[in-house]
Structure formats: structure tokens, C-alpha cells
Protein backbone atom coordinates (compact mmCIF):
# COMPACT_ATOMS: atom_id res chain seq x y z
CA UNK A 1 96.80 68.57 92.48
CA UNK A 2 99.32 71.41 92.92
CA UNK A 3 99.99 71.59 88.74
CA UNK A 4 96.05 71.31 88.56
CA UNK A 5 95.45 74.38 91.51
CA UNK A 6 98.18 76.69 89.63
CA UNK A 7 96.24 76.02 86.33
CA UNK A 8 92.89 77.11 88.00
CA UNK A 9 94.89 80.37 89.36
CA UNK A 10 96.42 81.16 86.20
CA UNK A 11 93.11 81.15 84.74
CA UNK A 12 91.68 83.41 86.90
CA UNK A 13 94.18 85.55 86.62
CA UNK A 14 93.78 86.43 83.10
CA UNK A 15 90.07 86.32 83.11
CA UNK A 16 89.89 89.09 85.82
CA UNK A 17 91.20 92.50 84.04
CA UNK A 18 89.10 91.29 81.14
CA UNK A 19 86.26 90.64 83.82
CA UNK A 20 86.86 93.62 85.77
CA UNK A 21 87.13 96.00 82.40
CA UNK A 22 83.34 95.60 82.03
CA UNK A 23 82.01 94.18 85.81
CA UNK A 24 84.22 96.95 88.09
CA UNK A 25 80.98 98.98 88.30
CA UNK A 26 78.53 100.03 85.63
CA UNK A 27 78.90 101.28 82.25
CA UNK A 28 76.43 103.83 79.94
CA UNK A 29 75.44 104.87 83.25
CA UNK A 30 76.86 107.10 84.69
CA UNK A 31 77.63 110.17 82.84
CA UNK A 32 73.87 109.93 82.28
CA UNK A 33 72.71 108.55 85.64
CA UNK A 34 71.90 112.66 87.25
CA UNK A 35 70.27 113.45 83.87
CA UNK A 36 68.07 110.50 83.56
CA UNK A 37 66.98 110.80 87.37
CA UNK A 38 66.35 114.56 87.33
CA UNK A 39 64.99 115.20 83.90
CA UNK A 40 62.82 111.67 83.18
CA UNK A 41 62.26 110.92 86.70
CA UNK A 42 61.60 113.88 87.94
CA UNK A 43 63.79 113.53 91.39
CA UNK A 44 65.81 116.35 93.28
CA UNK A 45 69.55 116.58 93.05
CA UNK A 46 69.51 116.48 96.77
CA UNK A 47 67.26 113.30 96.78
CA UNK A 48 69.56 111.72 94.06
CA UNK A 49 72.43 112.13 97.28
CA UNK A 50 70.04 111.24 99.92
CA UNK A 51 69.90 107.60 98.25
CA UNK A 52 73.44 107.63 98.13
CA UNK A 53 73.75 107.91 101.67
CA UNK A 54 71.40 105.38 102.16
CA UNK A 55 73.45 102.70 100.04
CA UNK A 56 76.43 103.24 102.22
CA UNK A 57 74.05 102.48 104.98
CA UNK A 58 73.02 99.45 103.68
CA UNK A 59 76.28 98.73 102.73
CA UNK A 60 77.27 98.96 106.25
CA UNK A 61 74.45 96.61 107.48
CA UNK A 62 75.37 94.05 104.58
CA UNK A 63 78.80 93.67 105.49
CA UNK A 64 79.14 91.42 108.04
CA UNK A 65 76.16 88.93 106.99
CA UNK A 66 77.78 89.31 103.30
CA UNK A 67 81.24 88.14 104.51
CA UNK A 68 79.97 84.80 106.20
CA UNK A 69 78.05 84.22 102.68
CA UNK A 70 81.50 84.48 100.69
CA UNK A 71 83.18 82.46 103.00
CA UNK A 72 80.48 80.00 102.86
CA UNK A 73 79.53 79.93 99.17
CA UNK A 74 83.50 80.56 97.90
CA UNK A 75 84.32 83.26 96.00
CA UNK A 76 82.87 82.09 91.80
CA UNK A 77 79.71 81.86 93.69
CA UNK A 78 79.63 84.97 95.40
CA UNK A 79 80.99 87.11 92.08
CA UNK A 80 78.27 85.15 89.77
CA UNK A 81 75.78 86.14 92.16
CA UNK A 82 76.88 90.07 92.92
CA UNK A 83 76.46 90.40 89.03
CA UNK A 84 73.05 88.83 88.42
CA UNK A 85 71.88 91.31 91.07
CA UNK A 86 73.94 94.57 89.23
CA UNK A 87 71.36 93.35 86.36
CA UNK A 88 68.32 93.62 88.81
CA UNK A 89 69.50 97.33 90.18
CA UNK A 90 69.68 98.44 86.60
CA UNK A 91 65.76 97.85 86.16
CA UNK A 92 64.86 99.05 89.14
CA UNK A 93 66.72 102.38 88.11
CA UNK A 94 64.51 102.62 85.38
CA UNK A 95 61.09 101.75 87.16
CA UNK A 96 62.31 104.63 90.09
CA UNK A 97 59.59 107.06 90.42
CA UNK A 98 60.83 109.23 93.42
CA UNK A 99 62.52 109.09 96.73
CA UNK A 100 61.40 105.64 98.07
CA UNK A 101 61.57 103.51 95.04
CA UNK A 102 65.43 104.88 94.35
CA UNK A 103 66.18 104.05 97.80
CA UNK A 104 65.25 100.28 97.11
CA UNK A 105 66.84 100.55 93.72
CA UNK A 106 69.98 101.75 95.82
CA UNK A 107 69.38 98.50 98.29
CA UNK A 108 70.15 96.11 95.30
CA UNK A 109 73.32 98.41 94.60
CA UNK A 110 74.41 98.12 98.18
CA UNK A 111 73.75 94.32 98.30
CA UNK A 112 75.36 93.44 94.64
CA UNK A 113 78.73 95.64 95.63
CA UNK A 114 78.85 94.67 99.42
CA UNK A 115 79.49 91.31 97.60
CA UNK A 116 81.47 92.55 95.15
CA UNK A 117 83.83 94.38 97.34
CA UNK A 118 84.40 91.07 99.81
CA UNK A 119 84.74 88.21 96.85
CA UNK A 120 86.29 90.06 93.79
CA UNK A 121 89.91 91.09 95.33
CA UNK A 122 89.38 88.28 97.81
CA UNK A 123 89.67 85.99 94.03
CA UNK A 124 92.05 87.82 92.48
CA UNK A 125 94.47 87.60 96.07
CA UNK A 126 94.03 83.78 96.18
CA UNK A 127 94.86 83.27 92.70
CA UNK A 128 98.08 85.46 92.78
CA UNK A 129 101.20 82.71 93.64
CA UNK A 130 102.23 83.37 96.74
CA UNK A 131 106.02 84.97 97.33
CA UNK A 132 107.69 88.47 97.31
CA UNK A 133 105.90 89.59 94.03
CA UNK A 134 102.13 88.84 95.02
CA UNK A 135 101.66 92.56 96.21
CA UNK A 136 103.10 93.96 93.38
CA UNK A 137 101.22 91.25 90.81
CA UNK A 138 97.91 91.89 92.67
CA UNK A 139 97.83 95.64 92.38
CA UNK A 140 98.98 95.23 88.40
CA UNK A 141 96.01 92.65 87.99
CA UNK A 142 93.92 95.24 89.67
CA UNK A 143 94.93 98.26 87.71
CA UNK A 144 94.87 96.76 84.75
CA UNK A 145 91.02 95.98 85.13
CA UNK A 146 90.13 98.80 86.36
CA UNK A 147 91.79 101.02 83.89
CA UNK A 148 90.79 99.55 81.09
CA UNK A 149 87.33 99.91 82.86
CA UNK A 150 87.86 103.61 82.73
CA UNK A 151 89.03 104.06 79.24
CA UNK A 152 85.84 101.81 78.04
CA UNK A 153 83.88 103.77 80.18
CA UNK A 154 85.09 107.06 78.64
CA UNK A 155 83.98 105.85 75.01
CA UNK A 156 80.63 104.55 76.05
CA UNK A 157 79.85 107.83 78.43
CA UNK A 158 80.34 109.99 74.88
CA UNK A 159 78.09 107.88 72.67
CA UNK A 160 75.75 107.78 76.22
CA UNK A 161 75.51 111.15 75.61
CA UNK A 162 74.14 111.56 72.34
CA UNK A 163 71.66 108.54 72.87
CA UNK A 164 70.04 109.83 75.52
CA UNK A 165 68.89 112.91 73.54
CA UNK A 166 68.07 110.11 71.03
CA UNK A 167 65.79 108.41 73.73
CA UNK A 168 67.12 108.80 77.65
CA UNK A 169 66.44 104.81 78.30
CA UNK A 170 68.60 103.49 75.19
CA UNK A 171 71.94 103.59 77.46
CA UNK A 172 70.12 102.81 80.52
CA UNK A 173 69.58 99.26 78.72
CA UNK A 174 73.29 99.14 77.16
CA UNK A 175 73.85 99.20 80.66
CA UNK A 176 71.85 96.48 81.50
CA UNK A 177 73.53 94.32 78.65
CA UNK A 178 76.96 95.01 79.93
CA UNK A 179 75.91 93.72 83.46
CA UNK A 180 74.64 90.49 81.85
CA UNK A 181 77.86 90.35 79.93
CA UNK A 182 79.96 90.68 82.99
CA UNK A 183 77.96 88.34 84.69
CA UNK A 184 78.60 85.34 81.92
CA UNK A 185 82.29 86.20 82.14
CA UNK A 186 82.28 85.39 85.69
CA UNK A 187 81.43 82.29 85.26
CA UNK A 188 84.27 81.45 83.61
CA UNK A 189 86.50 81.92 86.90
CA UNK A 190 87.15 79.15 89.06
CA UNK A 191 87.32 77.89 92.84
CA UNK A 192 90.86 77.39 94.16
CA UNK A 193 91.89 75.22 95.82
CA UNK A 194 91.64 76.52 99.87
CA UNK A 195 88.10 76.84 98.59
CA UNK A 196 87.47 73.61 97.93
CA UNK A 197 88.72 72.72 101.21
CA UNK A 198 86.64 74.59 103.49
CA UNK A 199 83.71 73.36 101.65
CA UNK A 200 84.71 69.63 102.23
CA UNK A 201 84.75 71.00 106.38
CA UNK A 202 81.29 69.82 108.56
CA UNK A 203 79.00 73.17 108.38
CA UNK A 204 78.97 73.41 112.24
CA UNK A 205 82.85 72.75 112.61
CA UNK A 206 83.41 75.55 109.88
CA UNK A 207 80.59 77.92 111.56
CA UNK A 208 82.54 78.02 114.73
CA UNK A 209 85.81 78.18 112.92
CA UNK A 210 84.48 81.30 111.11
CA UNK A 211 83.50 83.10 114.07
CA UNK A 212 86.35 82.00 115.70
CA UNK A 213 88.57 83.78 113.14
CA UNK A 214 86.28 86.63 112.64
CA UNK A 215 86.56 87.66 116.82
CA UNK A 216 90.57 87.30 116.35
CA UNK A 217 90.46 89.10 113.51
CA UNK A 218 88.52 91.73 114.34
CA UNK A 219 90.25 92.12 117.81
CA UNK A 220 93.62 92.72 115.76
CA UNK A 221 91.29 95.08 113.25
CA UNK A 222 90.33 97.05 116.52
CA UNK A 223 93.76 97.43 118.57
CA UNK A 224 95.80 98.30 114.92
CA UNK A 225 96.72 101.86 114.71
CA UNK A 226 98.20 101.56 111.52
CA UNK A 227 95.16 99.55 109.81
CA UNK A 228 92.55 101.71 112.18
CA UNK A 229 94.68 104.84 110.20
CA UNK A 230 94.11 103.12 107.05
CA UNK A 231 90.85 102.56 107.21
CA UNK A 232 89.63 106.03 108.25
CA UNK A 233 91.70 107.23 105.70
CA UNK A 234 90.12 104.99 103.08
CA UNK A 235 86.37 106.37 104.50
CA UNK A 236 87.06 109.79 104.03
CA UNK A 237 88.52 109.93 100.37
CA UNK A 238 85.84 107.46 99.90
CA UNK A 239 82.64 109.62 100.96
CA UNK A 240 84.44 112.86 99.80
CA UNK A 241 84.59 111.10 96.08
CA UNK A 242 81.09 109.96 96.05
CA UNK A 243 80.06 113.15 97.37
CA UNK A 244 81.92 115.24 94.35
CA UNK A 245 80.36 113.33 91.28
CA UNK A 246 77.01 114.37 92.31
CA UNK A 247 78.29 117.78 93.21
CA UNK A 248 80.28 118.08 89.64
CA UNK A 249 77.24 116.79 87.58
CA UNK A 250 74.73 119.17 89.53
CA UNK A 251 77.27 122.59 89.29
CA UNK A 252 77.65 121.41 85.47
CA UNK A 253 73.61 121.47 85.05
CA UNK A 254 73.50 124.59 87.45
CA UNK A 255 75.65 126.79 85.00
CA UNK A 256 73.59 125.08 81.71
CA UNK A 257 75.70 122.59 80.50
CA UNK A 258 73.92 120.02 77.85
CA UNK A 259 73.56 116.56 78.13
CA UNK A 260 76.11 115.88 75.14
CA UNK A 261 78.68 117.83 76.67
CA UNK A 262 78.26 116.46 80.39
CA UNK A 263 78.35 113.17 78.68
CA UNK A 264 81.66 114.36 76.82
CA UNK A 265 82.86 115.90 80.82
CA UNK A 266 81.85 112.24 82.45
CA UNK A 267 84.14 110.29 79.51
CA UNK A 268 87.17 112.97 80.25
CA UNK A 269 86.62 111.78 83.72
CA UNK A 270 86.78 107.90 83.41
CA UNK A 271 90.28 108.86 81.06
CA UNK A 272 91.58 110.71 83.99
CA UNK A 273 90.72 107.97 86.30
CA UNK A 274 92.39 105.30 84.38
CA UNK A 275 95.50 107.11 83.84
CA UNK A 276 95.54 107.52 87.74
CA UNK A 277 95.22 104.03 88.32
CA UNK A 278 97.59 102.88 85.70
CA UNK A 279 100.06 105.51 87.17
CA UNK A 280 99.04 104.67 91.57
CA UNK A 281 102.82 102.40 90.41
CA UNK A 282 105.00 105.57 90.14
CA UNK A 283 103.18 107.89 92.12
CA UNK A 284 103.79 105.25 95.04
CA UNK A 285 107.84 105.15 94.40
CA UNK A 286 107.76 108.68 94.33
CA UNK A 287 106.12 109.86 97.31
CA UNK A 288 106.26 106.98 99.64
CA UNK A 289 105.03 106.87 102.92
CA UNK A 290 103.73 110.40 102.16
CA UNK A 291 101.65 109.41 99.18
CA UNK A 292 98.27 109.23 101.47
CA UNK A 293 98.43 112.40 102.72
CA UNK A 294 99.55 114.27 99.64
CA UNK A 295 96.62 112.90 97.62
CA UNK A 296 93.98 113.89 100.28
CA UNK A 297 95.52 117.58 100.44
CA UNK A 298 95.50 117.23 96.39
CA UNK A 299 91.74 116.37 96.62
CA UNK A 300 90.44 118.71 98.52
CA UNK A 301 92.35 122.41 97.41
CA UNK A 302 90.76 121.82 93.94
CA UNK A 303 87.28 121.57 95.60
CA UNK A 304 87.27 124.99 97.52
CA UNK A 305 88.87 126.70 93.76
CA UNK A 306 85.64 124.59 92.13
CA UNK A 307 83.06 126.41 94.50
CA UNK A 308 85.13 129.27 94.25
CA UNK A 309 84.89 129.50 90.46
CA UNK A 310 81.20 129.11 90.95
CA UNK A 311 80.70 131.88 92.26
CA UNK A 312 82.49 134.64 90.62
CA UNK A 313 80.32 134.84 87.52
CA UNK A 314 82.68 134.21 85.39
CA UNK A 315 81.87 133.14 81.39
CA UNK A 316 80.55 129.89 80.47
CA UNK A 317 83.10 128.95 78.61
CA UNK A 318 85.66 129.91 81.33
CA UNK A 319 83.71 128.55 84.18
CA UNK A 320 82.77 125.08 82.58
CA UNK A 321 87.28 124.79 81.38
CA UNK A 322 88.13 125.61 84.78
CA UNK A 323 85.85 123.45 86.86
CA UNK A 324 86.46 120.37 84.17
CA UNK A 325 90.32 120.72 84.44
CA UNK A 326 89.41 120.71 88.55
CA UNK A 327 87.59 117.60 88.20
CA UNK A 328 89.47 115.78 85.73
CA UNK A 329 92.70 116.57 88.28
CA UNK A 330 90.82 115.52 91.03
CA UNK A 331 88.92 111.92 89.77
CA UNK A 332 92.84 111.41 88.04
CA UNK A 333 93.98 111.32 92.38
CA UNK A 334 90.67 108.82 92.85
CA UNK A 335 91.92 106.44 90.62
CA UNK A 336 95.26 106.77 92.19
CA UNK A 337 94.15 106.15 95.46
CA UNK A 338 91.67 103.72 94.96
CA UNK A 339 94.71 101.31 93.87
CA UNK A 340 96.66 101.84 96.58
CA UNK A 341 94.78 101.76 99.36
CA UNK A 342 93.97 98.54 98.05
CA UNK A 343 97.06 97.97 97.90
CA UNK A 344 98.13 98.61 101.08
CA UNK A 345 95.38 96.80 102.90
CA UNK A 346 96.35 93.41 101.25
CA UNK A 347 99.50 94.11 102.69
CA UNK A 348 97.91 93.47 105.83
CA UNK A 349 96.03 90.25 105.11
CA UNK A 350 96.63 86.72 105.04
CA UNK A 351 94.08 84.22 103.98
CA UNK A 352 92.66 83.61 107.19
CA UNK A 353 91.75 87.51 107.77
CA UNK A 354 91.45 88.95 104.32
CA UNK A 355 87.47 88.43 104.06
CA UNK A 356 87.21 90.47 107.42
CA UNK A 357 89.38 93.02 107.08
CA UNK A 358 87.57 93.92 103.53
CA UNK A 359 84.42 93.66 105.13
CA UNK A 360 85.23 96.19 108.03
CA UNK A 361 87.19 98.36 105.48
CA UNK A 362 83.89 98.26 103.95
CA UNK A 363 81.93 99.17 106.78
CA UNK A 364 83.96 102.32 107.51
CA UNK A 365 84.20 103.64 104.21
CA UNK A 366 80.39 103.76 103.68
CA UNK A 367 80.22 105.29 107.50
CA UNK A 368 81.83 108.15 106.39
CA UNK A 369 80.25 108.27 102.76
CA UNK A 370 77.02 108.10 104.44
CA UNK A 371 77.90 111.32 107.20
CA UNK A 372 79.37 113.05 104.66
CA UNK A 373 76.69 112.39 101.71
CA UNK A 374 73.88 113.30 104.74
CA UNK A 375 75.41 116.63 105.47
CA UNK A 376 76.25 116.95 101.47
CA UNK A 377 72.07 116.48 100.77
CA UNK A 378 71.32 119.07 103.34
CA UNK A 379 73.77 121.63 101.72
CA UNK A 380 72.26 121.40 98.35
CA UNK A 381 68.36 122.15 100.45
CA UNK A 382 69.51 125.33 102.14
CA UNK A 383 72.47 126.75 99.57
CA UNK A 384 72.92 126.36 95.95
CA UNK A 385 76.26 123.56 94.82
CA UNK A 386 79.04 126.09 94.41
CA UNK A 387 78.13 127.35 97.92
CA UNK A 388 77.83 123.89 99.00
CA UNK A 389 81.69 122.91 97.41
CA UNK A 390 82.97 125.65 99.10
CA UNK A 391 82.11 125.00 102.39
CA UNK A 392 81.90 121.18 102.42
CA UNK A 393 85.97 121.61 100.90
CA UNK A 394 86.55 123.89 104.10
CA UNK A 395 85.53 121.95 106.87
CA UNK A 396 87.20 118.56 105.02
CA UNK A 397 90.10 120.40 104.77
CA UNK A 398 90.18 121.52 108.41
CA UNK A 399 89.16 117.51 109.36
CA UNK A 400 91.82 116.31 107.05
CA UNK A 401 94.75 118.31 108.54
CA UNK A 402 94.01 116.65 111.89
CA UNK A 403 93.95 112.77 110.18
CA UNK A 404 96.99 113.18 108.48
CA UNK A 405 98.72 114.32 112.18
CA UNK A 406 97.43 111.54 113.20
CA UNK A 407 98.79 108.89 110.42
CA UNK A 408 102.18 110.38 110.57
CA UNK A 409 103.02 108.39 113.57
CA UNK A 410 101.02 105.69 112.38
CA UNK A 411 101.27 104.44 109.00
CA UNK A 412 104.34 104.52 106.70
CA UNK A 413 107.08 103.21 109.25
CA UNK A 414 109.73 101.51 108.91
CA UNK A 415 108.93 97.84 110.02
CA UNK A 416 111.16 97.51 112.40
CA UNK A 417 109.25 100.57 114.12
CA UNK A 418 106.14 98.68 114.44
CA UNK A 419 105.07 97.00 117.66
CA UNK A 420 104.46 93.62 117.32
CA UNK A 421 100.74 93.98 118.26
CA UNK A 422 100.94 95.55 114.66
CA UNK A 423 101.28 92.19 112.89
CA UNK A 424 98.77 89.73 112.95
CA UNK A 425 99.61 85.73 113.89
CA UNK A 426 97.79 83.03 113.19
């Protein structure tokens, strides 16, 4: 059974970077996403972040239902299932008329990747051997996918470009093709082991052993400072990321930028990104414990120059260089820290806990992406984006300061500095 269990690991993990190259998120979609929604649809660039807000919401409300459905249908299951739904939201994209009908197309989002986010690294971490390396082999699994996502994103997001002048829907249904594709790959993963077990459990018995796990769990969630640290951190990069696409693609249309070149822009982007995530290894060993707070400092400088640059006037040409060497630096940090914070919340988990912590990692990131997308969508109704960069990179910056003073004492100790209440026990 063991020889049997690490065949059905192994498996998995060499389907996943393959998976996760083309079912990480979408792809001909979004370096065309803003255009397609504001010039075929019709809708408002502030609108367009209004529905983003509300899919964090409903990723927040999804969470903890979400997590008792992976535990209880295993984690092939749940994967299979967040991708037939990607296929749904891509429709629905294309059938969204205004405000209301993107806000149910951004439901299906929120419901396929409140999924995805609980049973993809909850796979990938149960198929890793366990032993000293399993950190270290998760986050290379994980990089791998998700840069080779980038760098196939950047190649489709050029040729998006030009077929969207060609006719806007063409990569809109690439993009649905792609989901499908992901979707049959999935399939191909299988159900370890410790899955197989709890399914062999009496419902009830398992029911009250789930919530019985998720109160201890999230009592040790709750009274961690270093995981509570964590996990504010990971809300704030999160909403301030979300927040700066739609801000880059709407300060790109504001200063006349075509759909080819934003196309060209949004490929330069998903290049940065993977070479960030390739590179979270080194970047890591370099800075250490400091590598969280010298990535959010990183982030946000290069947003106040953006706005900055916005506003002086300058020259197309100059204006669109600068702000696309801005962006390209700043998505390069995303992909960066989107790895290790990852990383460094599986460092916390064991396989008992691991569903909840994701889920409540989950939960606070889309808290704050749904604050700060709120105040982001009321910005672009009273003051035009460069204003908007400027002052949303201001008061970030000010609220930043203040959570890395509160981290230092927090995260990036020594272990032997930790209290005990800082490691979980079964």
C-alpha cells in the first residue's frame, strides 16, 4: 500500500506544474479583460472594481462552507469541480451586460477559486514526501507552475491583443478552451492515501471530527501572533495587487494607449511575474526574515512615482516607458511574494490544520481586497486614476509602516524565541 500511495504522489506531483501552467488562473483574458468590459460591454472602470470587491466578498462568505466540501469530497474532486465552474464564469463574462450581471459573473469566480485556493496547494502538500525537504519541494512544485503560467500567459496576452481588434470575443473563447483543458488535466490527479481514509470514516463521526479540528484550529489561528502577522500581511499585498491591475490598465487607456500595445504591456507583466516567482528562492536567502517587509515598501514607492508620472504631463512615449517599467517592477515583487507567503504559511500547517488555515488566510486576504478595492472604486468616481494612485500609495504607505512595526517582533524569529503557544499540537 505504501509503494502504491508514493506512486499516486509521484504522479501528482508531476502532473501539477503542467496542471497549474494552464489552470493557476485564466489565460487570453486578462490583458484584454478591462478592454472587453469597457469598450463591448459598455461598463465603468469603477464598476469593473466594484465587482472585484464583491468577489472578495463572496470569497469571504465561501470560505468556510468551501473548506468542509474539500474535506468532505477530497481534494481530485474539489480541483475537477473548481475548473468546470472557471468554464461557467468565462460565459457569463461574455453574456455581462452591466453592473449586476458582472457581479454574478464575479460569484462563479469567487466560488471556482475559493475552491481552488483550499484543494490545489492542499494536493500538491499531501503529495510532497514528508521530511526536511517538503517545504523547499513544495514551493519548487509551486513556482514552477505558476511560472510557467506566467510566461504562457505573456505569449497568449500578445496574440490576445491583436485578436481582439480582429473580433473582441475570439480570446474571450481561447479562454474558455484553456479552462476546459485545465479541467481534463485535473482529472488525471489522484486521491492519496489520508484521503481515502477519511472517506472510509461514518459521515457523522467525521462531521464532529471536522468541527472538532476546525474550533482547535481556529483557536490556535486566533491566539498566533506570528500567523495573525502573516495573514494580515498576506491581505494587504493581496488587495493592494488586485487593486493596481485595474488601476494600471485604466491609467494606460487614460493616457491613449491601444489595445495591441496594452496587450503587449499585460504579456511584459506575466514575464515579470514569472521571473519573480522563479526567483521568491534567492530573494528569500538574501533578505531573510526581512524579505516581507522589504517587498511591501518595494510595492508601494513605485505606486506614488506611477501617479506621480501621471500627472506631470509628460510625453506619451515617456509617460507610457516610465509607468510600464513601474509596473513591470512592481507585478515582478507579486510574483515574489505570492510564493512565499505560501511558503511560509505551509510552514505552519500539518495535515490536520492545513484546510483551515488556507481557508482563513483566504478569508482575510479578500477582507482587505474588498476595503481596499471599495475605497479604490470610489477614488476613480470623484478623481481621475493618477490622482487616485497617488493617494491610495500614500495612505498604504502610511498603514504599511505601522504593520511592518508590528511584524518585527512577530514573525521572522529565531525558533527558539517563539512561545510555545506559537506551535500548534495535535
Amino acid at each position: 500500500m505504501d509503494t502504491e500511495n508514493r506512486k499516486l504522489k509521484k504522479q501528482n506531483m508531476r502532473i501539477y506544474p503542467i496542471y497549474k501552467t494552464i489552470g493557476v488562473d485564466f489565460i487570453f483574458f486578462y490583458s484584454i479583460r478591462f478592454l472587453f468590459l469597457t469598450q463591448v460591454k459598455g461598463i465603468s472602470a469603477s464598476n469593473i472594481l466594484l465587482s472585484i470587491s464583491f468577489y472578495a466578498i463572496f470569497m469571504i462568505i465561501l470560505q468556510m462552507p468551501i473548506s468542509m466540501v474539500v474535506n468532505r469530497l477530497g481534494t481530485k474532486k474539489s480541483t475537477v469541480l473548481a475548473n468546470i465552474i472557471s468554464v461557467l464564469y468565462i460565459i457569463l463574462i461574455m453574456m455581462s451586460t452591466n453592473l449586476l450581471t458582472l457581479i454574478i459573473a464575479e460569484f462563479v469566480s469567487a466560488l471556482c477559486f475559493s475552491i481552488k485556493d483550499v484543494s490545489d496547494p492542499t494536493l500538491l502538500r499531501d503529495s510532497v514526501p514528508d521530511g526536511e525537504a517538503k517545504s523547499s519541494i513544495f514551493s519548487k512544485l509551486e513556482g514552477k507552475g505558476c511560472k510557467n503560467y506566467f510566461y504562457f500567459d505573456a505569449i497568449t496576452a500578445v496574440s490576445a491583443g491583436f485578436l481582439y481588434v480582429i473580433n473582441a470575443y475570439i480570446p474571450m473563447i481561447l479562454s474558455m478552451l484553456f479552462a476546459i483543458f485545465a479541467t481534463i488535466i485535473s482529472l488525471s490527479f489522484n486521491e492519496i492515501k489520508v484521503e481515502k481514509e477519511k472517506k472510509k470514516q461514518n459521515p457523522v463521526k467525521e462531521l464532529k471530527e471536522q468541527i472538532r479540528k476546525l474550533k482547535k484550529s481556529m483557536t490556535f489561528i486566533i491566539k498566533s501572533q506570528r500567523l495573525r502577522s502573516l495573514l494580515i500581511y498576506a491581505g494587504i499585498t493581496r488587495g493592494i495587487y488586485s487593486l493596481i491591475a485595474t488601476y494600471g490598465d485604466s491609467l494606460l487607456v487614460d493616457i491613449g494607449v491601444s489595445a495591441q500595445i496594452i496587450a503587449i504591456v499585460g504579456a511584459i507583466y506575466s514575464i515579470a511575474t514569472g521571473i519573480g516567482s522563479e526567483k521568491q528562492e534567492k530573494f528569500h536567502n538574501r533578505y531573510k526574515n526581512k524579505s516581507l517587509s522589504i517587498m511591501l515598501i518595494l510595492t508601494l514607492i513605485p505606486i506614488i512615482i506611477i501617479g506621480i508620472v501621471g500627472k506631470l504631463g509628460l510625453s506619451f512615449n515617456t509617460s507610457l516607458i516610465i509607468i510600464v517599467i513601474l509596473m513591470t517592477f512592481i507585478v515582478a515583487i507579486k510574483g515574489i511574494n505570492m510564493i512565499l507567503v505560501k511558503k511560509y504559511l505551509a510552514n505552519f500547517t500539518q495535515n490536520d490544520i492545513i484546510v483551515q488555515i488556507l481557508a482563513t488566510d483566504a478569508i482575510i486576504r479578500n477582507l482587505f481586497r474588498a476595503i481596499i478595492g471599495f475605497f479604490g472604486a470610489y477614488l476613480l468616481k470623484i478623481t481621475d486614476t493618477a490622482n487616485a494612485f497617488i493617494i491610495i500609495g500614500v495612505l498604504l504607505l502610511v498603514a504599511s509602516l505601522g504593520l511592518i512595526s508590528y511584524m518585527k517582533t512577530r514573525l521572522g524569529l529565531k525558533p527558539q524565541e517563539y512561545d510555545k503557544s506559537e506551535f500548534y499540537k495535535n
